[in-house]
PDBML (XML) file of the C-alpha atoms, coordinates in Angstrom:
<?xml version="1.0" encoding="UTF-8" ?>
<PDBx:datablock datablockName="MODEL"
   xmlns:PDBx="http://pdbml.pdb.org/schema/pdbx-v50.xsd"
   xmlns:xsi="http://www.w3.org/2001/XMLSchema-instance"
   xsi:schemaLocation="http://pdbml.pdb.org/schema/pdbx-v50.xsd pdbx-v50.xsd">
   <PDBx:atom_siteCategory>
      <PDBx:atom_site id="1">
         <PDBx:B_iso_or_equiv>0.00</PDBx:B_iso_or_equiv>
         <PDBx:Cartn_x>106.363</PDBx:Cartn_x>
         <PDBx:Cartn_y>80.451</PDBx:Cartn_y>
         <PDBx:Cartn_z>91.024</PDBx:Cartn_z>
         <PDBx:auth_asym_id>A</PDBx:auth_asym_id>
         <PDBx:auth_atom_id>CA</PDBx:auth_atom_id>
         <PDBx:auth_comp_id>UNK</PDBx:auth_comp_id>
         <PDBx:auth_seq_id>1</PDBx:auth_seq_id>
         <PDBx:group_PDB>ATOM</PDBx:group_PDB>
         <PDBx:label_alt_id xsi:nil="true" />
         <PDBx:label_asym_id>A</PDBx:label_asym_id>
         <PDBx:label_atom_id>CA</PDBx:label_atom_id>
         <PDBx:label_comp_id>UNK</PDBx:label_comp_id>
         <PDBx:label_entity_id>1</PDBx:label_entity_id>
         <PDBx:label_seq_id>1</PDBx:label_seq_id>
         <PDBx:occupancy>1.00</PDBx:occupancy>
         <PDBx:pdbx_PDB_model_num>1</PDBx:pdbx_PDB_model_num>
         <PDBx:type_symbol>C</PDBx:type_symbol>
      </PDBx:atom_site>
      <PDBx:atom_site id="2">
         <PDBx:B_iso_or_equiv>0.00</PDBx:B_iso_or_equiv>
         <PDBx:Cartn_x>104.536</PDBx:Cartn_x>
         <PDBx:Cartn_y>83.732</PDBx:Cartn_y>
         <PDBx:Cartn_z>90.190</PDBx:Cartn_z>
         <PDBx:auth_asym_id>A</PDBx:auth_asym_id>
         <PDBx:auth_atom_id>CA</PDBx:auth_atom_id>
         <PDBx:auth_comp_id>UNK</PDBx:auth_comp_id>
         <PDBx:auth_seq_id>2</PDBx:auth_seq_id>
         <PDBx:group_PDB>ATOM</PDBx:group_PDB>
         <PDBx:label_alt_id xsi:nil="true" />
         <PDBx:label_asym_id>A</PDBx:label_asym_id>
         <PDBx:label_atom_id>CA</PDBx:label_atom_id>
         <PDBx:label_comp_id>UNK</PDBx:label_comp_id>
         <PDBx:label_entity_id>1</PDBx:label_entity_id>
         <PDBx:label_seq_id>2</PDBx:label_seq_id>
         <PDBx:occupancy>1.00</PDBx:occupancy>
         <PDBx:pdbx_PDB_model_num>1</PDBx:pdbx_PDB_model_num>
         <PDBx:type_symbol>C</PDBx:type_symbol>
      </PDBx:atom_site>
      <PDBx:atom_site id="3">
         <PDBx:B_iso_or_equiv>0.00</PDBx:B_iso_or_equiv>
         <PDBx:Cartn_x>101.741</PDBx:Cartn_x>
         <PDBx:Cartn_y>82.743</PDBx:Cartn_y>
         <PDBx:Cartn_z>92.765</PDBx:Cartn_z>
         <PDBx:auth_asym_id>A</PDBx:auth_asym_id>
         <PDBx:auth_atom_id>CA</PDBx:auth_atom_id>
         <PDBx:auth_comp_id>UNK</PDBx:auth_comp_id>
         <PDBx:auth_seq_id>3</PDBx:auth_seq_id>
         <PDBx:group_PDB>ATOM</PDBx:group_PDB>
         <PDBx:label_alt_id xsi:nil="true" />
         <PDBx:label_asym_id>A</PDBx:label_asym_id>
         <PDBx:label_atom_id>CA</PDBx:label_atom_id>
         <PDBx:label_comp_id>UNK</PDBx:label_comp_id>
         <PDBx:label_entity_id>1</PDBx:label_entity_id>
         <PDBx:label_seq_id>3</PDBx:label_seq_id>
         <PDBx:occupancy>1.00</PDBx:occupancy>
         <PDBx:pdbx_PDB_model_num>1</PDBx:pdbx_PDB_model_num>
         <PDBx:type_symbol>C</PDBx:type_symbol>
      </PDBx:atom_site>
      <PDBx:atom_site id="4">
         <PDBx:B_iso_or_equiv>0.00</PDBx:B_iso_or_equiv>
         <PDBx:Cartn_x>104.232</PDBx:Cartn_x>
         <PDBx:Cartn_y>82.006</PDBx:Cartn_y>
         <PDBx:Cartn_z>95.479</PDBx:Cartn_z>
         <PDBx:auth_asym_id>A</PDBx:auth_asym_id>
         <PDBx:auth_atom_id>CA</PDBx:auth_atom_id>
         <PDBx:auth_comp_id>UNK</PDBx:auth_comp_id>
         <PDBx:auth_seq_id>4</PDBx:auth_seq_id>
         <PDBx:group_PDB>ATOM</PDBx:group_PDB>
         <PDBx:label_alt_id xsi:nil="true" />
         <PDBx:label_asym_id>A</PDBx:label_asym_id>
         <PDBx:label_atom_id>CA</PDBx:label_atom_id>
         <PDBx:label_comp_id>UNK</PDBx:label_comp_id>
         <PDBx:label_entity_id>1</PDBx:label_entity_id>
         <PDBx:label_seq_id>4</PDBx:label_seq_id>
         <PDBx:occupancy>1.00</PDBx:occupancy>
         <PDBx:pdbx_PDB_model_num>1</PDBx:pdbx_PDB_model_num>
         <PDBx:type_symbol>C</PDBx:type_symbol>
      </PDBx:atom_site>
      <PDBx:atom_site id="5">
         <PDBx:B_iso_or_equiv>0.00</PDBx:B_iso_or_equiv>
         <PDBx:Cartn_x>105.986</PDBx:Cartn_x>
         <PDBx:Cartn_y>84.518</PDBx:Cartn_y>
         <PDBx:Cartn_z>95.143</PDBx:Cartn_z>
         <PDBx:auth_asym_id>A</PDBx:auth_asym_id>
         <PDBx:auth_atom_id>CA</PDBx:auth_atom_id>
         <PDBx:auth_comp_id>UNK</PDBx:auth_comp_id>
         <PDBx:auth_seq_id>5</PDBx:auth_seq_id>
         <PDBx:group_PDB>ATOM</PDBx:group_PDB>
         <PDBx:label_alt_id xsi:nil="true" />
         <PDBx:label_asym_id>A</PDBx:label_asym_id>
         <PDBx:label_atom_id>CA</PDBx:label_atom_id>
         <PDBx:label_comp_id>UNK</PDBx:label_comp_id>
         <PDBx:label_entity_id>1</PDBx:label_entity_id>
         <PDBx:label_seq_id>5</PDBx:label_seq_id>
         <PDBx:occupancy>1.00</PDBx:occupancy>
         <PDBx:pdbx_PDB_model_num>1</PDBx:pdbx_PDB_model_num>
         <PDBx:type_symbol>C</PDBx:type_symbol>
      </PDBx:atom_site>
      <PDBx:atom_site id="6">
         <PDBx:B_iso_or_equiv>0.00</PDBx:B_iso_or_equiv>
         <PDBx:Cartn_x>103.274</PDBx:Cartn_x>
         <PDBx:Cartn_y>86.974</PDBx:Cartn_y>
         <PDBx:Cartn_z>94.613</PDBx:Cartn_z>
         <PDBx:auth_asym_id>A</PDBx:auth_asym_id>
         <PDBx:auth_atom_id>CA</PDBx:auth_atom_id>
         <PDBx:auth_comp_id>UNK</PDBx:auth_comp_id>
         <PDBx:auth_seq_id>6</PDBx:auth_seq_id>
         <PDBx:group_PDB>ATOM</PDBx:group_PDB>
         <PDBx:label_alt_id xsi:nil="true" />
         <PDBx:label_asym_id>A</PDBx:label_asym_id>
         <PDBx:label_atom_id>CA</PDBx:label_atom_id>
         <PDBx:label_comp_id>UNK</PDBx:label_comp_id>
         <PDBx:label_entity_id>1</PDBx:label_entity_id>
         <PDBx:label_seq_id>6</PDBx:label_seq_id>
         <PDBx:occupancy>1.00</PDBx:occupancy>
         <PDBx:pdbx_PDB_model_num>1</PDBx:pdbx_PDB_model_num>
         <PDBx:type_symbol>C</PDBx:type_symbol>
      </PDBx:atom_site>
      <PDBx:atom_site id="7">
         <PDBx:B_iso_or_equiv>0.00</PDBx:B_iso_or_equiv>
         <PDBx:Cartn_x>102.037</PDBx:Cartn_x>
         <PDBx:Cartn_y>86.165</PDBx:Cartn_y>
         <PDBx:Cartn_z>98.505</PDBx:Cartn_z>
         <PDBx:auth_asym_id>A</PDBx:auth_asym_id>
         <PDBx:auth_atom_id>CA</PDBx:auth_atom_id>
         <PDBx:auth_comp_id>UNK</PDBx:auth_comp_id>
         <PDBx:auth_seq_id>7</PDBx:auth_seq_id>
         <PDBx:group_PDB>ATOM</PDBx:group_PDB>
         <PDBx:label_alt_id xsi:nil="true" />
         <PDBx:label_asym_id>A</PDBx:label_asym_id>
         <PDBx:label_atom_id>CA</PDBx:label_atom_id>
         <PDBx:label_comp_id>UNK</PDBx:label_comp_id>
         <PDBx:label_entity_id>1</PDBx:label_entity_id>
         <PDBx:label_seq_id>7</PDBx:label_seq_id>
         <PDBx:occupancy>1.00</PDBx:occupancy>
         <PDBx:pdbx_PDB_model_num>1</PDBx:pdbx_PDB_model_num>
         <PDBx:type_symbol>C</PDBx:type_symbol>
      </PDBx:atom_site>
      <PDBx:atom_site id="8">
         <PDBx:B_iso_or_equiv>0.00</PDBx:B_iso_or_equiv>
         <PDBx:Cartn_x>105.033</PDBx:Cartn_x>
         <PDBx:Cartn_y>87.891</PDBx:Cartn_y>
         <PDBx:Cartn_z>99.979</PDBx:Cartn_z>
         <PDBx:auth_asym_id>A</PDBx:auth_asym_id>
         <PDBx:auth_atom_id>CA</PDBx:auth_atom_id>
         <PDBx:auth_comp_id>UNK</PDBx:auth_comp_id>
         <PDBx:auth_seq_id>8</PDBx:auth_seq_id>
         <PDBx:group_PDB>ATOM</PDBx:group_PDB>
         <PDBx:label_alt_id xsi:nil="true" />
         <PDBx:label_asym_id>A</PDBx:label_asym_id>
         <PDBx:label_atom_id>CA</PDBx:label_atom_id>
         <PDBx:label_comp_id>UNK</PDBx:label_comp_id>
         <PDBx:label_entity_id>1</PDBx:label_entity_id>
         <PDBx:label_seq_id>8</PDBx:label_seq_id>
         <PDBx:occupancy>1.00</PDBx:occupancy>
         <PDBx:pdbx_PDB_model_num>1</PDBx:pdbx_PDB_model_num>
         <PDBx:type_symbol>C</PDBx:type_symbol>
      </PDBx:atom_site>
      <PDBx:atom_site id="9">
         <PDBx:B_iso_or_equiv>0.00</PDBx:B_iso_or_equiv>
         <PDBx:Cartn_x>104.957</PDBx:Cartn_x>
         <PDBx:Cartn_y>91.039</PDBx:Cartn_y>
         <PDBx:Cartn_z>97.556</PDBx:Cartn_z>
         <PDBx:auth_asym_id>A</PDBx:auth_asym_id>
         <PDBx:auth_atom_id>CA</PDBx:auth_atom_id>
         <PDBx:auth_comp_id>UNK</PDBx:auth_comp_id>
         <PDBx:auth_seq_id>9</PDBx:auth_seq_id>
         <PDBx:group_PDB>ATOM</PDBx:group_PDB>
         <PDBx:label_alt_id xsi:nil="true" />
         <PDBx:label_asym_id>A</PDBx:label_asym_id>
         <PDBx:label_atom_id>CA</PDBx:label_atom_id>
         <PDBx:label_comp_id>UNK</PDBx:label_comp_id>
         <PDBx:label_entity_id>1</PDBx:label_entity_id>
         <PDBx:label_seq_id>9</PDBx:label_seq_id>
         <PDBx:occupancy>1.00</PDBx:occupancy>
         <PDBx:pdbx_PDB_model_num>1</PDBx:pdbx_PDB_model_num>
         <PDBx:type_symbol>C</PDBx:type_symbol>
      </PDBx:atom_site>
      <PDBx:atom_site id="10">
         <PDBx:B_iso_or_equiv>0.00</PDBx:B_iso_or_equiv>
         <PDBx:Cartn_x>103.643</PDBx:Cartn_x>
         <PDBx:Cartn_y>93.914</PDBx:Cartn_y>
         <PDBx:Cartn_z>98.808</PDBx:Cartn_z>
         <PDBx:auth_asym_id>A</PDBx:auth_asym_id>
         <PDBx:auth_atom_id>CA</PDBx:auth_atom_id>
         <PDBx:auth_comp_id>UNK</PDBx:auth_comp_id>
         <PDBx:auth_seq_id>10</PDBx:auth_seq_id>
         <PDBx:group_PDB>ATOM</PDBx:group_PDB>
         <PDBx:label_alt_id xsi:nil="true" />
         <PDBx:label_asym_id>A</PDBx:label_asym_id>
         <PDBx:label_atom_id>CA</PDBx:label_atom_id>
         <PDBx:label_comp_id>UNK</PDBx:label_comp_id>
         <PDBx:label_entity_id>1</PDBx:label_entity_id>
         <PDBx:label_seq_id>10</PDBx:label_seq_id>
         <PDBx:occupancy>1.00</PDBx:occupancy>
         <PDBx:pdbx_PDB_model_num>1</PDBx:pdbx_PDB_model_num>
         <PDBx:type_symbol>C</PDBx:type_symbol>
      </PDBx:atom_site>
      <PDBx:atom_site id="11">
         <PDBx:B_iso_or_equiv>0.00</PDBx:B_iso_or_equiv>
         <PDBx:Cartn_x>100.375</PDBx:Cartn_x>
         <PDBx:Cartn_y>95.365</PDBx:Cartn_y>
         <PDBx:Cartn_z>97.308</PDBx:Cartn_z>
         <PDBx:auth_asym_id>A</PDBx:auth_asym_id>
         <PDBx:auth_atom_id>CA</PDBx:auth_atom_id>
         <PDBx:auth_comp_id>UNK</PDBx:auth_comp_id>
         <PDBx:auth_seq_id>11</PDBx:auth_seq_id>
         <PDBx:group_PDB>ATOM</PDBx:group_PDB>
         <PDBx:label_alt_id xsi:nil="true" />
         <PDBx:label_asym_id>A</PDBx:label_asym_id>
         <PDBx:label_atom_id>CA</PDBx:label_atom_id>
         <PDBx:label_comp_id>UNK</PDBx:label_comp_id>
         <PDBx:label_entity_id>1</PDBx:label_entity_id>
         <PDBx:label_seq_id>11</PDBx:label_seq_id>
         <PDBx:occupancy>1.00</PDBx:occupancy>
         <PDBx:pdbx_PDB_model_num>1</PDBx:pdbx_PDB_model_num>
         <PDBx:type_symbol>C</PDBx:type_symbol>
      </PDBx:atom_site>
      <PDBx:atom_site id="12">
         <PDBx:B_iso_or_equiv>0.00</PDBx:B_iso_or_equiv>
         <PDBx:Cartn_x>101.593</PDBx:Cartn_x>
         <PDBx:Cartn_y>98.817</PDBx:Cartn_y>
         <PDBx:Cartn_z>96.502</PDBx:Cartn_z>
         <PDBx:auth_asym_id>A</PDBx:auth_asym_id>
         <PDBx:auth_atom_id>CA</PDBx:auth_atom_id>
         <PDBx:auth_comp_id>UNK</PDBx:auth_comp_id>
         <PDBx:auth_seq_id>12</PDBx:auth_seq_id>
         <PDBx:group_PDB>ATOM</PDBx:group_PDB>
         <PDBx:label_alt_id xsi:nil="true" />
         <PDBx:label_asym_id>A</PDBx:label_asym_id>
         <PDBx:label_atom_id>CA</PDBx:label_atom_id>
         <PDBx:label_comp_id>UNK</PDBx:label_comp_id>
         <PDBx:label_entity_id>1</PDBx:label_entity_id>
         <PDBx:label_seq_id>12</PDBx:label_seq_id>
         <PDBx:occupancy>1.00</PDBx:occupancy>
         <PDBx:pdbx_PDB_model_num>1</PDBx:pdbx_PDB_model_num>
         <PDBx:type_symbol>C</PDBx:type_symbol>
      </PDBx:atom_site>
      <PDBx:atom_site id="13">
         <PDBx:B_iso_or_equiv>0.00</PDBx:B_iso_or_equiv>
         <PDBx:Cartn_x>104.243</PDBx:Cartn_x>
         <PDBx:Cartn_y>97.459</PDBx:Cartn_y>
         <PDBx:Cartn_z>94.491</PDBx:Cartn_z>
         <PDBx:auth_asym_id>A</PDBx:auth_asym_id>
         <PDBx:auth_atom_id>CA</PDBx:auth_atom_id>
         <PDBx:auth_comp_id>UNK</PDBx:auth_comp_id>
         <PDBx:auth_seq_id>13</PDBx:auth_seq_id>
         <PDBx:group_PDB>ATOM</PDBx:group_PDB>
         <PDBx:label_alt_id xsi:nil="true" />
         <PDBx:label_asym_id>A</PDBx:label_asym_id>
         <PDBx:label_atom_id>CA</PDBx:label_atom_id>
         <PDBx:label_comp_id>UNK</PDBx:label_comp_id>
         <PDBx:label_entity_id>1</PDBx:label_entity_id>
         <PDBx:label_seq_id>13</PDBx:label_seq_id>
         <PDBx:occupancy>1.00</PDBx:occupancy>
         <PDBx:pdbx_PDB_model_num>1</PDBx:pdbx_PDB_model_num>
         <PDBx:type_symbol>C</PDBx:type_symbol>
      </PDBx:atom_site>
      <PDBx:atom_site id="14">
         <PDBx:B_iso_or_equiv>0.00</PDBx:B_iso_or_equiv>
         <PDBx:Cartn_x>102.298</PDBx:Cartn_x>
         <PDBx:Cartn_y>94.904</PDBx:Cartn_y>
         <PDBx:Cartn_z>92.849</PDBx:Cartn_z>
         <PDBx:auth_asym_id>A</PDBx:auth_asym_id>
         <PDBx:auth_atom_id>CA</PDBx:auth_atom_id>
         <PDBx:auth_comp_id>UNK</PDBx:auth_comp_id>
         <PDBx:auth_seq_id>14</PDBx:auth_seq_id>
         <PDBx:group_PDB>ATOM</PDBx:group_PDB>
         <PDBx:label_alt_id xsi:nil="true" />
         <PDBx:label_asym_id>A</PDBx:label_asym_id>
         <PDBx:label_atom_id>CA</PDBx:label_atom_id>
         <PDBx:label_comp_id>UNK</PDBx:label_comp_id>
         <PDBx:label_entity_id>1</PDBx:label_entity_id>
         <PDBx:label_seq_id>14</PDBx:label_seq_id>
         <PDBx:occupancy>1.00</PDBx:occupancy>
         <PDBx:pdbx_PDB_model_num>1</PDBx:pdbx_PDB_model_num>
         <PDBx:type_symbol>C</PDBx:type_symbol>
      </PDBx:atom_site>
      <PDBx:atom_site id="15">
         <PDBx:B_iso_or_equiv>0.00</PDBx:B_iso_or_equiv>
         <PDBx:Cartn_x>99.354</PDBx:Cartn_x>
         <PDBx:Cartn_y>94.624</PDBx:Cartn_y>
         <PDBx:Cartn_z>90.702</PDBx:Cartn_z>
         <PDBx:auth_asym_id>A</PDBx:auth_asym_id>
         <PDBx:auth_atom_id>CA</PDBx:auth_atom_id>
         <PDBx:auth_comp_id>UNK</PDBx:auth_comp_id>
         <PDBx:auth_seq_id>15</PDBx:auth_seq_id>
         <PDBx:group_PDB>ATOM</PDBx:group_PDB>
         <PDBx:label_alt_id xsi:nil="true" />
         <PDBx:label_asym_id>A</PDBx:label_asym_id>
         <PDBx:label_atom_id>CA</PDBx:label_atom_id>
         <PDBx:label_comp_id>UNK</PDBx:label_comp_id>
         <PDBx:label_entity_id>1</PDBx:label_entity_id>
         <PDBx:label_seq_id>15</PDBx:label_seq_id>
         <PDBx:occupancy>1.00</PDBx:occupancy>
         <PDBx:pdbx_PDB_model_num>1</PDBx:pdbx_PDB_model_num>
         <PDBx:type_symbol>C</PDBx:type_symbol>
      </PDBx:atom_site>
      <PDBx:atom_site id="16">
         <PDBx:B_iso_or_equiv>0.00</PDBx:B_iso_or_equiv>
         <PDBx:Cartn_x>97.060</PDBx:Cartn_x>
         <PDBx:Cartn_y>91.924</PDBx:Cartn_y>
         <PDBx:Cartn_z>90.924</PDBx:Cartn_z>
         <PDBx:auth_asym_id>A</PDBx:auth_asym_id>
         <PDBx:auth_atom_id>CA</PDBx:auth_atom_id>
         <PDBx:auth_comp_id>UNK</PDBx:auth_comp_id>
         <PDBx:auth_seq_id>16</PDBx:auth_seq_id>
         <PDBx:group_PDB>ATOM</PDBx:group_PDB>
         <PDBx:label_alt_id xsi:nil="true" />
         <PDBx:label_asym_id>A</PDBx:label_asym_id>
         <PDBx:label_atom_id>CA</PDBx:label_atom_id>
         <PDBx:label_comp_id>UNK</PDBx:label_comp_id>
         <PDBx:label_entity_id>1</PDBx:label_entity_id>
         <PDBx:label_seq_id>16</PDBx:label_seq_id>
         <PDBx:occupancy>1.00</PDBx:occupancy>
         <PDBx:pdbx_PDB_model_num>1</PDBx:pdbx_PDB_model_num>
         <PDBx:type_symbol>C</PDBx:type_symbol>
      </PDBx:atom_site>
      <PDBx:atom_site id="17">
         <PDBx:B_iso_or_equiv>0.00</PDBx:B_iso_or_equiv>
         <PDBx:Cartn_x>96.105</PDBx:Cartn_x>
         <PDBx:Cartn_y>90.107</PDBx:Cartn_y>
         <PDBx:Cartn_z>87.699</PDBx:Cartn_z>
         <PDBx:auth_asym_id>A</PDBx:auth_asym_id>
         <PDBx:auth_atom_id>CA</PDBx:auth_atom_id>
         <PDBx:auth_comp_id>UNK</PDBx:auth_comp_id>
         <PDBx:auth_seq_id>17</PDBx:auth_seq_id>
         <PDBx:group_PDB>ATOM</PDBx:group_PDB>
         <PDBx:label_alt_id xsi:nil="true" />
         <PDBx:label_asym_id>A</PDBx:label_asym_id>
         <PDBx:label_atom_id>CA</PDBx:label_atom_id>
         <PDBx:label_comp_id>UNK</PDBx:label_comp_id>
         <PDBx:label_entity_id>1</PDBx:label_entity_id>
         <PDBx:label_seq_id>17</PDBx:label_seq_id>
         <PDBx:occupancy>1.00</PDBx:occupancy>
         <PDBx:pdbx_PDB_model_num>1</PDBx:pdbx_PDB_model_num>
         <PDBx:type_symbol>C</PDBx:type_symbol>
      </PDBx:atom_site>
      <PDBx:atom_site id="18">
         <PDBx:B_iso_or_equiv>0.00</PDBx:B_iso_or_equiv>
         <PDBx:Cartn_x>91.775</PDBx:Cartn_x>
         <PDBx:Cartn_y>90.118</PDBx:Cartn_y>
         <PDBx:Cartn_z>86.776</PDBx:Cartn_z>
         <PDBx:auth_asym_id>A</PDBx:auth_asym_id>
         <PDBx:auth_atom_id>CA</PDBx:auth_atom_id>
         <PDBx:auth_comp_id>UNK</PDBx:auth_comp_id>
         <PDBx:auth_seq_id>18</PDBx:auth_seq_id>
         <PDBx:group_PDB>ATOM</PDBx:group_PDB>
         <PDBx:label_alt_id xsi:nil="true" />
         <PDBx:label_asym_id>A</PDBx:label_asym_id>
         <PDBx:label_atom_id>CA</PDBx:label_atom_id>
         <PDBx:label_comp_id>UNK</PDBx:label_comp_id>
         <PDBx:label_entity_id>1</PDBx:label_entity_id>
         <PDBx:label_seq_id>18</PDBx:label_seq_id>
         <PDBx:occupancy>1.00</PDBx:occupancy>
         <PDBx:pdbx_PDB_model_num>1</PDBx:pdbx_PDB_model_num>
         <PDBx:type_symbol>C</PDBx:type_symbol>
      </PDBx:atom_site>
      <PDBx:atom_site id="19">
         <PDBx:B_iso_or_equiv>0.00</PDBx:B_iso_or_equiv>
         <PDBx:Cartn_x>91.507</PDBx:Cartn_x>
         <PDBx:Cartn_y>86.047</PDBx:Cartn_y>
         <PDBx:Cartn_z>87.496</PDBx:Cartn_z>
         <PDBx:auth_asym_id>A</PDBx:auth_asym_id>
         <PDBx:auth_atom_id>CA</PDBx:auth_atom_id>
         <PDBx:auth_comp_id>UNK</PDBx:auth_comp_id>
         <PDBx:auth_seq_id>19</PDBx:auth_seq_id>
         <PDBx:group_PDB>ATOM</PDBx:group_PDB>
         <PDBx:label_alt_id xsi:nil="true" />
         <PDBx:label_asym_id>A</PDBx:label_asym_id>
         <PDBx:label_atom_id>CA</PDBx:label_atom_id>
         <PDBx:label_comp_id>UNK</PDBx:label_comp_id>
         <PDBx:label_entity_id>1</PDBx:label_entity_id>
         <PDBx:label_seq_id>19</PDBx:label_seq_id>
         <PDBx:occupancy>1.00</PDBx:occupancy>
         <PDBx:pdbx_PDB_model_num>1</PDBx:pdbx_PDB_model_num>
         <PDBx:type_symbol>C</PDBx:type_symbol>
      </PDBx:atom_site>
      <PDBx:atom_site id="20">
         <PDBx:B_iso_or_equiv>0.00</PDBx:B_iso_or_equiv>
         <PDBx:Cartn_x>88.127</PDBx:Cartn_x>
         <PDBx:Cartn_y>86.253</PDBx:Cartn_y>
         <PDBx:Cartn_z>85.406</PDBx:Cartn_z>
         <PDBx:auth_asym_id>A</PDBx:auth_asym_id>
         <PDBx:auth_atom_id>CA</PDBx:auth_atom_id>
         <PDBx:auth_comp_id>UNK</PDBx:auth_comp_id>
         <PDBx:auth_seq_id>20</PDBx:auth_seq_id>
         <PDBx:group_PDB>ATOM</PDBx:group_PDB>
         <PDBx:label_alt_id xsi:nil="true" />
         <PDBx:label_asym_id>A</PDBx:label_asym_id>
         <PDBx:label_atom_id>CA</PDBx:label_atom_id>
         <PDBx:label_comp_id>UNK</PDBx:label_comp_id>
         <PDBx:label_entity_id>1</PDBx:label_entity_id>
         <PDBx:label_seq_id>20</PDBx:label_seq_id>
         <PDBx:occupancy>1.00</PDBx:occupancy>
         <PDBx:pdbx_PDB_model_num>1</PDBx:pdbx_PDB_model_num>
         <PDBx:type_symbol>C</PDBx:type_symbol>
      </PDBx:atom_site>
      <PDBx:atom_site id="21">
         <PDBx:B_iso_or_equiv>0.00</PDBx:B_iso_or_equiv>
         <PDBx:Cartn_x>90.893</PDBx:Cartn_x>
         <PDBx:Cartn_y>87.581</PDBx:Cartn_y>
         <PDBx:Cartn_z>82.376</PDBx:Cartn_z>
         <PDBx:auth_asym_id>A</PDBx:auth_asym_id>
         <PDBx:auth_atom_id>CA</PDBx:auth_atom_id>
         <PDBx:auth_comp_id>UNK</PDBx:auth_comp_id>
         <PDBx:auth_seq_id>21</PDBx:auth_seq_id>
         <PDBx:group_PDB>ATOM</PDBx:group_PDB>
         <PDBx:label_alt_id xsi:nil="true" />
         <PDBx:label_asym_id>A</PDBx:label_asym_id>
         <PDBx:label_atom_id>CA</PDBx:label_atom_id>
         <PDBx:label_comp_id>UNK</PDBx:label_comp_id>
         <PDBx:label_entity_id>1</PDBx:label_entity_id>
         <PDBx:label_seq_id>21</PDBx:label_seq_id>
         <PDBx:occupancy>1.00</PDBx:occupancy>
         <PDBx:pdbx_PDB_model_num>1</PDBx:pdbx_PDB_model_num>
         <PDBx:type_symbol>C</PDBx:type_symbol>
      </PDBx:atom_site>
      <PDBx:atom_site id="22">
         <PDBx:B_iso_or_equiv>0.00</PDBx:B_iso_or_equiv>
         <PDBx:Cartn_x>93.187</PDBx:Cartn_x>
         <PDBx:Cartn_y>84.797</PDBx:Cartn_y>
         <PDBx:Cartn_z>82.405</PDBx:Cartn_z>
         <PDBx:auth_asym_id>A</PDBx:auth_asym_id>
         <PDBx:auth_atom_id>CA</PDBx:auth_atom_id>
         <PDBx:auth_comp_id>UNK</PDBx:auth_comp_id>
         <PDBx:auth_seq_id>22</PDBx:auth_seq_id>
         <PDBx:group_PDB>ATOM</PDBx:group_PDB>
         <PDBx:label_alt_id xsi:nil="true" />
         <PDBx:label_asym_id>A</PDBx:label_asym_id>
         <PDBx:label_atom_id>CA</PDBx:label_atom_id>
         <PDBx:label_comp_id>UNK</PDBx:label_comp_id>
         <PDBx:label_entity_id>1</PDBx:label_entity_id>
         <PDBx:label_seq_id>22</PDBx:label_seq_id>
         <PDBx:occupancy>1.00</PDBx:occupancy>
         <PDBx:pdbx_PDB_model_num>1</PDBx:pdbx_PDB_model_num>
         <PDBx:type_symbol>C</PDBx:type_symbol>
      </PDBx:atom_site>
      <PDBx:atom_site id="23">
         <PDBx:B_iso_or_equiv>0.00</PDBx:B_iso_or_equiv>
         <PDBx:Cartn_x>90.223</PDBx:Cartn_x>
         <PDBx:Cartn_y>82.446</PDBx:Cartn_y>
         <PDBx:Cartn_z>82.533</PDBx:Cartn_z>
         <PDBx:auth_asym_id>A</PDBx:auth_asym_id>
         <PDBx:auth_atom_id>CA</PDBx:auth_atom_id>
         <PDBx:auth_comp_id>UNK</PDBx:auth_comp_id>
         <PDBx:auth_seq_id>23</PDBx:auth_seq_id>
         <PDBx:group_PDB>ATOM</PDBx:group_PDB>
         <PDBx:label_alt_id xsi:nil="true" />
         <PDBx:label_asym_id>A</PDBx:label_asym_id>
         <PDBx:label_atom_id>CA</PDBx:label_atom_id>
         <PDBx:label_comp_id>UNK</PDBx:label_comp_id>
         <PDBx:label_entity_id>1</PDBx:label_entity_id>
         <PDBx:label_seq_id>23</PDBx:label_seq_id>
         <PDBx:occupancy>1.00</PDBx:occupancy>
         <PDBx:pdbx_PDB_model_num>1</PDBx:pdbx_PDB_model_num>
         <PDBx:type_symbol>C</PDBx:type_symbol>
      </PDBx:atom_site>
      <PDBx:atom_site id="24">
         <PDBx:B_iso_or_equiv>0.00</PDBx:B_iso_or_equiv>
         <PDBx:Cartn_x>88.588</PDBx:Cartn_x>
         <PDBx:Cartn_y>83.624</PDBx:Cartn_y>
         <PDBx:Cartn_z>79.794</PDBx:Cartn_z>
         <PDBx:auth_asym_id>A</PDBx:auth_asym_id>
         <PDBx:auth_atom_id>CA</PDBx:auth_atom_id>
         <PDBx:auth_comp_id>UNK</PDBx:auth_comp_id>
         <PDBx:auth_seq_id>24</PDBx:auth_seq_id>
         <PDBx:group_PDB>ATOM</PDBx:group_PDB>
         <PDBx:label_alt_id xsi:nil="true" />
         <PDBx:label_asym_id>A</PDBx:label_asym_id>
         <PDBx:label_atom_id>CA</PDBx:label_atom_id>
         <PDBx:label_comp_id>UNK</PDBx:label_comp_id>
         <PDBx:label_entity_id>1</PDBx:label_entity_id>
         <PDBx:label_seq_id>24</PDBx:label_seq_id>
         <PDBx:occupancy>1.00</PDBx:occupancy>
         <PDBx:pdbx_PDB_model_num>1</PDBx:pdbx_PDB_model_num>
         <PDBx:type_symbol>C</PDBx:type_symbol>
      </PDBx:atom_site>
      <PDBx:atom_site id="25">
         <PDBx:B_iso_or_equiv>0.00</PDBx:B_iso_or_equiv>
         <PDBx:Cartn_x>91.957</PDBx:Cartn_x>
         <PDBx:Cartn_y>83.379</PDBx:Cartn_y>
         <PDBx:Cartn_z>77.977</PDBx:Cartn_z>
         <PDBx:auth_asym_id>A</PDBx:auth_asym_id>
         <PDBx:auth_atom_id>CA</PDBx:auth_atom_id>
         <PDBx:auth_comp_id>UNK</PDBx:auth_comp_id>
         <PDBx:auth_seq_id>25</PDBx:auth_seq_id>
         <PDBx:group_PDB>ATOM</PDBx:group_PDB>
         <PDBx:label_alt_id xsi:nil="true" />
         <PDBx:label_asym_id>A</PDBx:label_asym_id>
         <PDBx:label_atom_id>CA</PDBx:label_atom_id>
         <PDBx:label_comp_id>UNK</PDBx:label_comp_id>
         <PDBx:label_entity_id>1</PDBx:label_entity_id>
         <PDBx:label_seq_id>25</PDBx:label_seq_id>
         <PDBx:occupancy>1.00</PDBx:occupancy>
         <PDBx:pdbx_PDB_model_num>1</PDBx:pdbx_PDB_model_num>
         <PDBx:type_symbol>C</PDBx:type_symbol>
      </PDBx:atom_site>
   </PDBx:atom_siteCategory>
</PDBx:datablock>
C-alpha cells in the first residue's frame, strides 16, 4: 500500500526511502 500510494504523493511532501537501505536490511 505504501508504494501505491506513494505514486500520487507529492515530492515536496514526501521523502523517498534509499532502496539500496532497505535492501541491505
Amino acid at each position: 500500500a505504501y508504494g501505491l500510494l506513494s505514486v500520487n504523493t507529492p515530492d515536496d511532501v514526501l521523502q523517498r526511502p534509499d532502496g539500496w537501505r532497505a535492501m541491505g536490511a
